[in-house]
C-alpha atoms as a PDB file:
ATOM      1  CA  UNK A   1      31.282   2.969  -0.454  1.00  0.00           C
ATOM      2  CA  UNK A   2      28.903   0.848  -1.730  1.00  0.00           C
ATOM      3  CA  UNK A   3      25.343   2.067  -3.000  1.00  0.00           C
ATOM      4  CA  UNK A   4      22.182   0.564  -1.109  1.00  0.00           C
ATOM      5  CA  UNK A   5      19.112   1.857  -3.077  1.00  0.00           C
ATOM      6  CA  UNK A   6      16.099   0.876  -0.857  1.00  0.00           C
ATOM      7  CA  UNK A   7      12.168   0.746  -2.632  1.00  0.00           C
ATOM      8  CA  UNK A   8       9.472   1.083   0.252  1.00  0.00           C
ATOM      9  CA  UNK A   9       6.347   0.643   0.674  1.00  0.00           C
ATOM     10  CA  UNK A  10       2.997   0.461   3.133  1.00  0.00           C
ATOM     11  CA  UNK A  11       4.442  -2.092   5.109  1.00  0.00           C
ATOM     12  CA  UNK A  12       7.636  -0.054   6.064  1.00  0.00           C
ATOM     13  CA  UNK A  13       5.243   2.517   8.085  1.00  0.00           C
ATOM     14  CA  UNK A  14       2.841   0.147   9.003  1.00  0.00           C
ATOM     15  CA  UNK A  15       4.838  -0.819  12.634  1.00  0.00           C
ATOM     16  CA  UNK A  16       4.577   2.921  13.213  1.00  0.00           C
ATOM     17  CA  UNK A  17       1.013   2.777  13.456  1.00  0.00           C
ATOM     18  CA  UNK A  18      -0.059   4.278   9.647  1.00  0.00           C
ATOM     19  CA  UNK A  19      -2.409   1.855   7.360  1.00  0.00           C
ATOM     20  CA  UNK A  20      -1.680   0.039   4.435  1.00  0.00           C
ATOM     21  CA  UNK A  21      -2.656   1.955   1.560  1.00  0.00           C
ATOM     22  CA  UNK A  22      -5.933  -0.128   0.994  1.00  0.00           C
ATOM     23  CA  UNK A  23      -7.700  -2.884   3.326  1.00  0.00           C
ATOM     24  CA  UNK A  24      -8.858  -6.363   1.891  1.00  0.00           C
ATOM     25  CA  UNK A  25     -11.927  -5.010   0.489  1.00  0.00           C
ATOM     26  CA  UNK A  26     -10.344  -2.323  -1.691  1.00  0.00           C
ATOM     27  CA  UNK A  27     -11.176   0.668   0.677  1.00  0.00           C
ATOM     28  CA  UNK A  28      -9.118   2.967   1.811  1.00  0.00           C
ATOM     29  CA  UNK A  29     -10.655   4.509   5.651  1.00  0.00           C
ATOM     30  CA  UNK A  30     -14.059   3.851   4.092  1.00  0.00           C
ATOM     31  CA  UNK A  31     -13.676   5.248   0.959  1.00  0.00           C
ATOM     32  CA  UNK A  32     -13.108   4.160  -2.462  1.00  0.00           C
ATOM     33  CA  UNK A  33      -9.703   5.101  -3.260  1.00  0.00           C
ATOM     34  CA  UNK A  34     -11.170   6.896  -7.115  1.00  0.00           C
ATOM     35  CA  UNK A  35     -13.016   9.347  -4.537  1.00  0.00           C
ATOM     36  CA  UNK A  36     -10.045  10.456  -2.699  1.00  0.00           C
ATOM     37  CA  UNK A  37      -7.238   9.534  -4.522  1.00  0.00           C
ATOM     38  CA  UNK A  38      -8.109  10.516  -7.768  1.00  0.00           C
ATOM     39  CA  UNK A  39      -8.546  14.354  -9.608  1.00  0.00           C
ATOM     40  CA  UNK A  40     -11.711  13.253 -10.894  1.00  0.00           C
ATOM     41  CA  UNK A  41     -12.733  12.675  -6.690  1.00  0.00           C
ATOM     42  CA  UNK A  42     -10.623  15.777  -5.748  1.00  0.00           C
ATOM     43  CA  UNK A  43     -13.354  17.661  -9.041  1.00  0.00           C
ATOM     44  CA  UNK A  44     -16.459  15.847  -8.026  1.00  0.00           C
ATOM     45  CA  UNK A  45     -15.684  16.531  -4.251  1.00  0.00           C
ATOM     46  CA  UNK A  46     -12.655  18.727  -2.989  1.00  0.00           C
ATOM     47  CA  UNK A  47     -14.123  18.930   0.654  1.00  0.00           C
ATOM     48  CA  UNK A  48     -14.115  14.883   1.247  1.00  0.00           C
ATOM     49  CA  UNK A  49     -10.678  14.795  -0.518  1.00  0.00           C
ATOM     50  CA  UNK A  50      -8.379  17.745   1.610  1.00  0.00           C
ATOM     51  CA  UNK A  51     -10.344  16.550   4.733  1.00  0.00           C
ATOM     52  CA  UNK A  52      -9.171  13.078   4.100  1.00  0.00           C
ATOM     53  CA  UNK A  53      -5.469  14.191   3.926  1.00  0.00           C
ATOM     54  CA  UNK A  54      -6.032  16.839   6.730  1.00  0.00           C
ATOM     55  CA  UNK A  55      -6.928  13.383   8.766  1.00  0.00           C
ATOM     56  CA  UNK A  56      -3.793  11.476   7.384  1.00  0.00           C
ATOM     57  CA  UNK A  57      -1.252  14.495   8.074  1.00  0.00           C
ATOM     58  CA  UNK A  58      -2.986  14.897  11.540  1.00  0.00           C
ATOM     59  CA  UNK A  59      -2.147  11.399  12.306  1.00  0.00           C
ATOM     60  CA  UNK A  60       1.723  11.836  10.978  1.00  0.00           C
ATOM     61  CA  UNK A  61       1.853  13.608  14.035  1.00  0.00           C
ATOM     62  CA  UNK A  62       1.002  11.264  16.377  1.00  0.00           C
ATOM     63  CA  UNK A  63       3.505   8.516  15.359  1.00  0.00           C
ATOM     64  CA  UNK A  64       7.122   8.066  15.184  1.00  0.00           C
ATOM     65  CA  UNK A  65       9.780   6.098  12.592  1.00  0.00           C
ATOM     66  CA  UNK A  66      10.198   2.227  13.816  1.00  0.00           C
ATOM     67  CA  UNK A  67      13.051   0.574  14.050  1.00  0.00           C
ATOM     68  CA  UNK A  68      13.315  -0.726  10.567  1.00  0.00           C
ATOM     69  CA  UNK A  69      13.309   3.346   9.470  1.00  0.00           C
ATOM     70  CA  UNK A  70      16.115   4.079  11.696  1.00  0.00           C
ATOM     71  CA  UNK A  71      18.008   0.813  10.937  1.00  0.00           C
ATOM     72  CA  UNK A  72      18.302   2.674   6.964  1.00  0.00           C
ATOM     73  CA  UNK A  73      19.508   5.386   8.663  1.00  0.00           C
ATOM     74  CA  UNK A  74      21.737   3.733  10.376  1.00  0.00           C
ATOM     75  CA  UNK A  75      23.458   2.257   7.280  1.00  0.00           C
ATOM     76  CA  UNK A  76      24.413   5.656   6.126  1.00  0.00           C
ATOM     77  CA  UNK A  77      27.956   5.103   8.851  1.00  0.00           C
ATOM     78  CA  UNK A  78      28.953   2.046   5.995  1.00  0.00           C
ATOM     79  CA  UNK A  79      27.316   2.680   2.953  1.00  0.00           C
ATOM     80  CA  UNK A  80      25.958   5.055   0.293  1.00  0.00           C
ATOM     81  CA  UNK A  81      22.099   4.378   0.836  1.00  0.00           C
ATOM     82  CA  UNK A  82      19.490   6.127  -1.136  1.00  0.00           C
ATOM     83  CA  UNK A  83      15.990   5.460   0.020  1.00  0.00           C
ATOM     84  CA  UNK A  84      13.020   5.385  -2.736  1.00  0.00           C
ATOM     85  CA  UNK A  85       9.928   5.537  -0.896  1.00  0.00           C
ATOM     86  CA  UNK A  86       6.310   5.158  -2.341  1.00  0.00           C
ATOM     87  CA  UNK A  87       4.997   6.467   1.311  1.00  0.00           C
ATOM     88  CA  UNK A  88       4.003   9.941   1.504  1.00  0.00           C
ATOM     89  CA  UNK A  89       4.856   9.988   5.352  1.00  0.00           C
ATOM     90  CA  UNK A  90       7.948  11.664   6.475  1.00  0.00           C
ATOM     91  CA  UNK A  91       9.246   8.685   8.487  1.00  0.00           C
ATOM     92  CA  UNK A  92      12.627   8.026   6.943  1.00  0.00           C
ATOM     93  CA  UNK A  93      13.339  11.643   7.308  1.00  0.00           C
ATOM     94  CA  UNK A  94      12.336  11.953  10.934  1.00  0.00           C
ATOM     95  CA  UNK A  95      14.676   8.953  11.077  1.00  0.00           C
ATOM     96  CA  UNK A  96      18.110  11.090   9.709  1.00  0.00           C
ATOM     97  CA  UNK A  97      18.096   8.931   6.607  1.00  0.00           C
ATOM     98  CA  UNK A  98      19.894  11.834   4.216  1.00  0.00           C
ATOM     99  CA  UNK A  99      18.539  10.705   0.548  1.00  0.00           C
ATOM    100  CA  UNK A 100      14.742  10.110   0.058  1.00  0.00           C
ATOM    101  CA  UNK A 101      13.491  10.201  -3.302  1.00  0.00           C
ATOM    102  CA  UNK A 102       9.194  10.600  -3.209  1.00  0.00           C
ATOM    103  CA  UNK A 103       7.551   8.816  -5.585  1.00  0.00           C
ATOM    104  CA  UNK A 104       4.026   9.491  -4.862  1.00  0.00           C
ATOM    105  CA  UNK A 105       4.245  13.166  -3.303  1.00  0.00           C
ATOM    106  CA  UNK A 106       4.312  14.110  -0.029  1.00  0.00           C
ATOM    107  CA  UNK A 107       1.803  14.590   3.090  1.00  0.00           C
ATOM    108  CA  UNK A 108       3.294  17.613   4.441  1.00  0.00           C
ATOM    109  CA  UNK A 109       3.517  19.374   1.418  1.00  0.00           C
ATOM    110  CA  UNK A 110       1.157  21.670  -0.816  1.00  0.00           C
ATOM    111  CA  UNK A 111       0.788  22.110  -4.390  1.00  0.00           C
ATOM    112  CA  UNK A 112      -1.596  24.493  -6.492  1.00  0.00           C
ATOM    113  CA  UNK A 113      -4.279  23.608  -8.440  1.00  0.00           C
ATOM    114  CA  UNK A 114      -2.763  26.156 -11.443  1.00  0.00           C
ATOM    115  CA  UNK A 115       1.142  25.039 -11.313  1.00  0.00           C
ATOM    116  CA  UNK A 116       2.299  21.727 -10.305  1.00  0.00           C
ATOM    117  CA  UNK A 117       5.696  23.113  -9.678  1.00  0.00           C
ATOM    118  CA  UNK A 118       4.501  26.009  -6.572  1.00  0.00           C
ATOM    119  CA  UNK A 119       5.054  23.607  -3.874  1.00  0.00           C
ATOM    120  CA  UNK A 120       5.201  24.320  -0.458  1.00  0.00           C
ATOM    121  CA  UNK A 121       5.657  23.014   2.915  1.00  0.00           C
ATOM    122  CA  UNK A 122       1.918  22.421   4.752  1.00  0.00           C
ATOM    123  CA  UNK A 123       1.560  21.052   7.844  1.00  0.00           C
ATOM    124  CA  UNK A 124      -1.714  21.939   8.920  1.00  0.00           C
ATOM    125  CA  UNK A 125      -5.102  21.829   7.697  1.00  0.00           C
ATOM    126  CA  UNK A 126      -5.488  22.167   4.220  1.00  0.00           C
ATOM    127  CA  UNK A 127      -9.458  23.774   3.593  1.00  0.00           C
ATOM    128  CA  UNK A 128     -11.325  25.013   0.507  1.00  0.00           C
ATOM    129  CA  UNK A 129     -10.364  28.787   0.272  1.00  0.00           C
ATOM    130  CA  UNK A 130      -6.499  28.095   1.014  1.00  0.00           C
ATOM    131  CA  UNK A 131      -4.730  29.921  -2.697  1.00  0.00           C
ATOM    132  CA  UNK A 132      -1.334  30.180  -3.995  1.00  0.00           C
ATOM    133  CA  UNK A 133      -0.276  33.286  -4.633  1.00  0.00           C
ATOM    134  CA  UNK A 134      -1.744  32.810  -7.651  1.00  0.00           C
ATOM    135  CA  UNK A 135      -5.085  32.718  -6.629  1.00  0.00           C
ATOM    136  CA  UNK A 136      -5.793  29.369  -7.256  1.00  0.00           C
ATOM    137  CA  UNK A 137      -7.384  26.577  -4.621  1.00  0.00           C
ATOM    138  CA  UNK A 138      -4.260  24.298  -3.031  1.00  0.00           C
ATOM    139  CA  UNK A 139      -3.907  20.530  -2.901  1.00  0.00           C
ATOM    140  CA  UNK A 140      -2.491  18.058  -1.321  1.00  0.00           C
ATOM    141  CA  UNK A 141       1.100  17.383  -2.977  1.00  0.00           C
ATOM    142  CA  UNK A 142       0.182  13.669  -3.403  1.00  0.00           C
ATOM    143  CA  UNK A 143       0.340  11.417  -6.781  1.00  0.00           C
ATOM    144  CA  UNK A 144      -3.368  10.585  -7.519  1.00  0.00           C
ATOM    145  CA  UNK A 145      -4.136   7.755  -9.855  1.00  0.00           C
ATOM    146  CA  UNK A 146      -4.269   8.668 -13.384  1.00  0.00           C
ATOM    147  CA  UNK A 147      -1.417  10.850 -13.045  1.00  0.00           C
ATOM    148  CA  UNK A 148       2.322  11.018 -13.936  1.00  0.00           C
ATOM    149  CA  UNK A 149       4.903   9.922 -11.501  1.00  0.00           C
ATOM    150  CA  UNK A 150       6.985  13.319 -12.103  1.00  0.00           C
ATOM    151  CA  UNK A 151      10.375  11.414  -9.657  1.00  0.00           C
ATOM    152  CA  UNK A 152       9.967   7.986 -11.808  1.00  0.00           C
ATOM    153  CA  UNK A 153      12.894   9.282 -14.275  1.00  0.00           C
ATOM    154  CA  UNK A 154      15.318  10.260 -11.379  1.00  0.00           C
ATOM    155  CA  UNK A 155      14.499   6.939  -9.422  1.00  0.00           C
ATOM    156  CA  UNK A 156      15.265   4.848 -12.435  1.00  0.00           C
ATOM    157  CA  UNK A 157      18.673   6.422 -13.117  1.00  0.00           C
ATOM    158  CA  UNK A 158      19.116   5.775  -9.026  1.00  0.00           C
ATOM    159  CA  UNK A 159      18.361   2.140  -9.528  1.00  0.00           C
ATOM    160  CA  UNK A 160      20.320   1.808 -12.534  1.00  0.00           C
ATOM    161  CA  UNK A 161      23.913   2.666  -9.971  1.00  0.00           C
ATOM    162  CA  UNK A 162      22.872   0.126  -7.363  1.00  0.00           C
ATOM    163  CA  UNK A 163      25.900  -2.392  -5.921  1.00  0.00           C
ATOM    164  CA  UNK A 164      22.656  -3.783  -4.113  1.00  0.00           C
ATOM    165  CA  UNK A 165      18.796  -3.411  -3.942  1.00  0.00           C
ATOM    166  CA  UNK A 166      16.492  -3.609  -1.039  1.00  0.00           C
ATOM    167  CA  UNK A 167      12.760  -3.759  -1.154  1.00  0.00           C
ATOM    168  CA  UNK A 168      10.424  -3.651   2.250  1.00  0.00           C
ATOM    169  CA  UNK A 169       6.658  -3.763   2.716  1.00  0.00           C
ATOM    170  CA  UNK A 170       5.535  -3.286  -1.249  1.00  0.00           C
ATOM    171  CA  UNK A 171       3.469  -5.192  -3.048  1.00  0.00           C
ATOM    172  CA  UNK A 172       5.323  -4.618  -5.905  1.00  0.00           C
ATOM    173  CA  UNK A 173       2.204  -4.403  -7.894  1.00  0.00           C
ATOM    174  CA  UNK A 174       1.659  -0.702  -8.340  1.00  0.00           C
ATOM    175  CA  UNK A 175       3.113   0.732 -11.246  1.00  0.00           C
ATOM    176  CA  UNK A 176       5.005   2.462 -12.343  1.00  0.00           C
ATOM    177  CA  UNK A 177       7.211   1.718  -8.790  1.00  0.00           C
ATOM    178  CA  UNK A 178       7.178  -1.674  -9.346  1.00  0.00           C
ATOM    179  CA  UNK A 179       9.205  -1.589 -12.289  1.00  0.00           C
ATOM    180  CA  UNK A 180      11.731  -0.277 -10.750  1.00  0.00           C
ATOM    181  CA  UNK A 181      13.191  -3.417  -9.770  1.00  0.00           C
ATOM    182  CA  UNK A 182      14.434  -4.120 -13.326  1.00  0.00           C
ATOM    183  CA  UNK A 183      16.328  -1.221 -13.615  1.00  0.00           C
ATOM    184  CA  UNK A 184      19.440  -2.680 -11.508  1.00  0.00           C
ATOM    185  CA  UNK A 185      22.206  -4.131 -13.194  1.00  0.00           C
ATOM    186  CA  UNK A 186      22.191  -7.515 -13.945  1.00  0.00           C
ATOM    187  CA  UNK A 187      23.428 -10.093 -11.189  1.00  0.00           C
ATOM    188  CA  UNK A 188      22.886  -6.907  -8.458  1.00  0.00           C
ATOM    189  CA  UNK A 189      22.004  -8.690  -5.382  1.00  0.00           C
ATOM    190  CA  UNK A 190      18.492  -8.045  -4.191  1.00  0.00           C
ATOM    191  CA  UNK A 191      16.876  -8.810  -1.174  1.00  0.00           C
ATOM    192  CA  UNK A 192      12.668  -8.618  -0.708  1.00  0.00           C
ATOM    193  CA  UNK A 193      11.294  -7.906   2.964  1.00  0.00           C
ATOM    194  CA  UNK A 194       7.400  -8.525   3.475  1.00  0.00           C
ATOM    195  CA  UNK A 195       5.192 -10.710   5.643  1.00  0.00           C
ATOM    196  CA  UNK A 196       3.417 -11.686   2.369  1.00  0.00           C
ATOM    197  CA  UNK A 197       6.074 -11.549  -0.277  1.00  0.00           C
ATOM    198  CA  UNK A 198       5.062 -11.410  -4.562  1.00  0.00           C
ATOM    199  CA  UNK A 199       8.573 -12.542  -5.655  1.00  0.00           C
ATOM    200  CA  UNK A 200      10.215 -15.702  -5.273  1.00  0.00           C
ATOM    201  CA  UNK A 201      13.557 -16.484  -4.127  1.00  0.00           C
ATOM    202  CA  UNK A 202      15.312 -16.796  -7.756  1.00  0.00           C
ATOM    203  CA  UNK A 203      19.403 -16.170  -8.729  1.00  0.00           C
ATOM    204  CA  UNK A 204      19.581 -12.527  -7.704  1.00  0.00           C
ATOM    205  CA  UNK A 205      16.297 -12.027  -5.266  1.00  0.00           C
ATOM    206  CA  UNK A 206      16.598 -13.584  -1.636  1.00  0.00           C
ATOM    207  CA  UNK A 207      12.762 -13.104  -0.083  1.00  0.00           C
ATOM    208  CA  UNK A 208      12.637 -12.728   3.401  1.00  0.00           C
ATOM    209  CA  UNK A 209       9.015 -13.164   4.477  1.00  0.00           C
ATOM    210  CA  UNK A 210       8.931 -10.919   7.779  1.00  0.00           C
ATOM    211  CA  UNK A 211       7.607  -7.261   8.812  1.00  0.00           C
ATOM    212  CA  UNK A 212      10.190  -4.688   8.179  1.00  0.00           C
ATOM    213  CA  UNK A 213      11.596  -4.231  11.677  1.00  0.00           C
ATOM    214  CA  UNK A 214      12.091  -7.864  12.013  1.00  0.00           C
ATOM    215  CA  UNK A 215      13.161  -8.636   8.413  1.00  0.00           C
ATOM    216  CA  UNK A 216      15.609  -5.956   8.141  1.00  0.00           C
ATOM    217  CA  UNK A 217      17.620  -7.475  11.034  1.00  0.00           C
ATOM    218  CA  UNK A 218      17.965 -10.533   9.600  1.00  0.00           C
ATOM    219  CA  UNK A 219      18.882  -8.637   6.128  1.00  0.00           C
ATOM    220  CA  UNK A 220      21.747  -6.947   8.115  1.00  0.00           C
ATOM    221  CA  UNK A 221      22.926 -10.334   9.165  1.00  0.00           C
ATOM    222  CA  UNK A 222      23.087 -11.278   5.831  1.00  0.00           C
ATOM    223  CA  UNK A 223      24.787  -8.611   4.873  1.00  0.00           C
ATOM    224  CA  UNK A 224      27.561  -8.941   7.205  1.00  0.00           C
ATOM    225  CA  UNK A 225      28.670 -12.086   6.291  1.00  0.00           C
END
């Protein structure tokens, strides 16, 4: 079989009904993304920060994969697909895709404040006062800016075994993700879904300039042939 390995973004979640990661003015729901997005915002204010995730995980619940989510699942009857997702929604799962790699944590997940490594499955509030058995606070189990992408190492080696890439709804301007592009082979066929693609159609990049659930029919097409 050959190996899809599929980078997403914002824009594969945004048909569902979840917001981009920031609007045009830089905010994210209001706030500066350094206050809730940050662990210098999670020190200065840990209230503001687990309520704004406590609103983002309540909303999970209130929408459902797209059609572009389950098309990737879908693939898994032909191909070898691994999905790496910079989301932290658990769309693609919901969807029965089988292999998601996280780069930037996960919503319905937990992490303490002492050891990055107790993780554990949240899905309801998270409030000040919630410890690991450690005693310490919990967090969300989300990558804030400024730290380490601990799944960047595993996603590269994915990359590296590609037979073809496939990028939807990503900037490709947040790092270290968007280096993962160059980590194919060279002369692996890739193929770029957004409304407002970054890359131009070159040798081995074919840009399709359409929202996910349109774009990835017309990547399917192209596939076939």
């Amino acid at each position: 079989m050959k190996h899809i390995v599929v980078l997403t973004g914002a824009g594969m979640s945004a048909e569902s009904g979840i917001k981009t990661f920031r609007d045009a003015d830089g905010l994210w729901e209001g706030h500066d993304v350094m206050e809730v997005a940050s662990p210098q915002g999670f020190e200065a204010n840990p209230e503001l920060v687990l309520e704004f995730y406590n609103q983002r995980r309540r909303q999970l619940f209130e929408v459902k994969p797209n059609a572009a989510h389950k098309a990737l699942a879908d693939l898994e009857s032909e191909y070898k697909v691994t999905i790496i997702t910079q989301n932290v929604d658990d769309l693609h799962e919901r969807a029965g895709s089988s292999t998601i790699v996280h780069l930037h944590g996960e919503l319905l997940k937990a992490r303490s404040t002492f050891d990055e490594n107790d993780v554990v499955e949240w899905k309801t509030d998270l409030v000040l006062g919630d410890l690991c058995n450690k005693g310490h606070q919990m967090r969300p189990h989300i990558v804030w800016f400024g730290e380490a992408v601990p799944m960047i190492e595993k996603a590269i080696a994915i990359c590296e075994t590609a037979d073809i890439l496939l990028i939807i709804g990503t900037s490709m301007q947040v790092y270290p993700a968007a280096s993962l592009m160059h980590y194919v082979t060279p002369n692996t066929p890739t193929y770029y879904i957004d409304p407002k693609p970054n890359l131009d159609s070159s040798k081995n990049v074919t840009v399709i300039a359409e929202p996910a659930t349109t774009g990835i029919k017309k990547w399917i097409e192209l596939l076939s042939k």
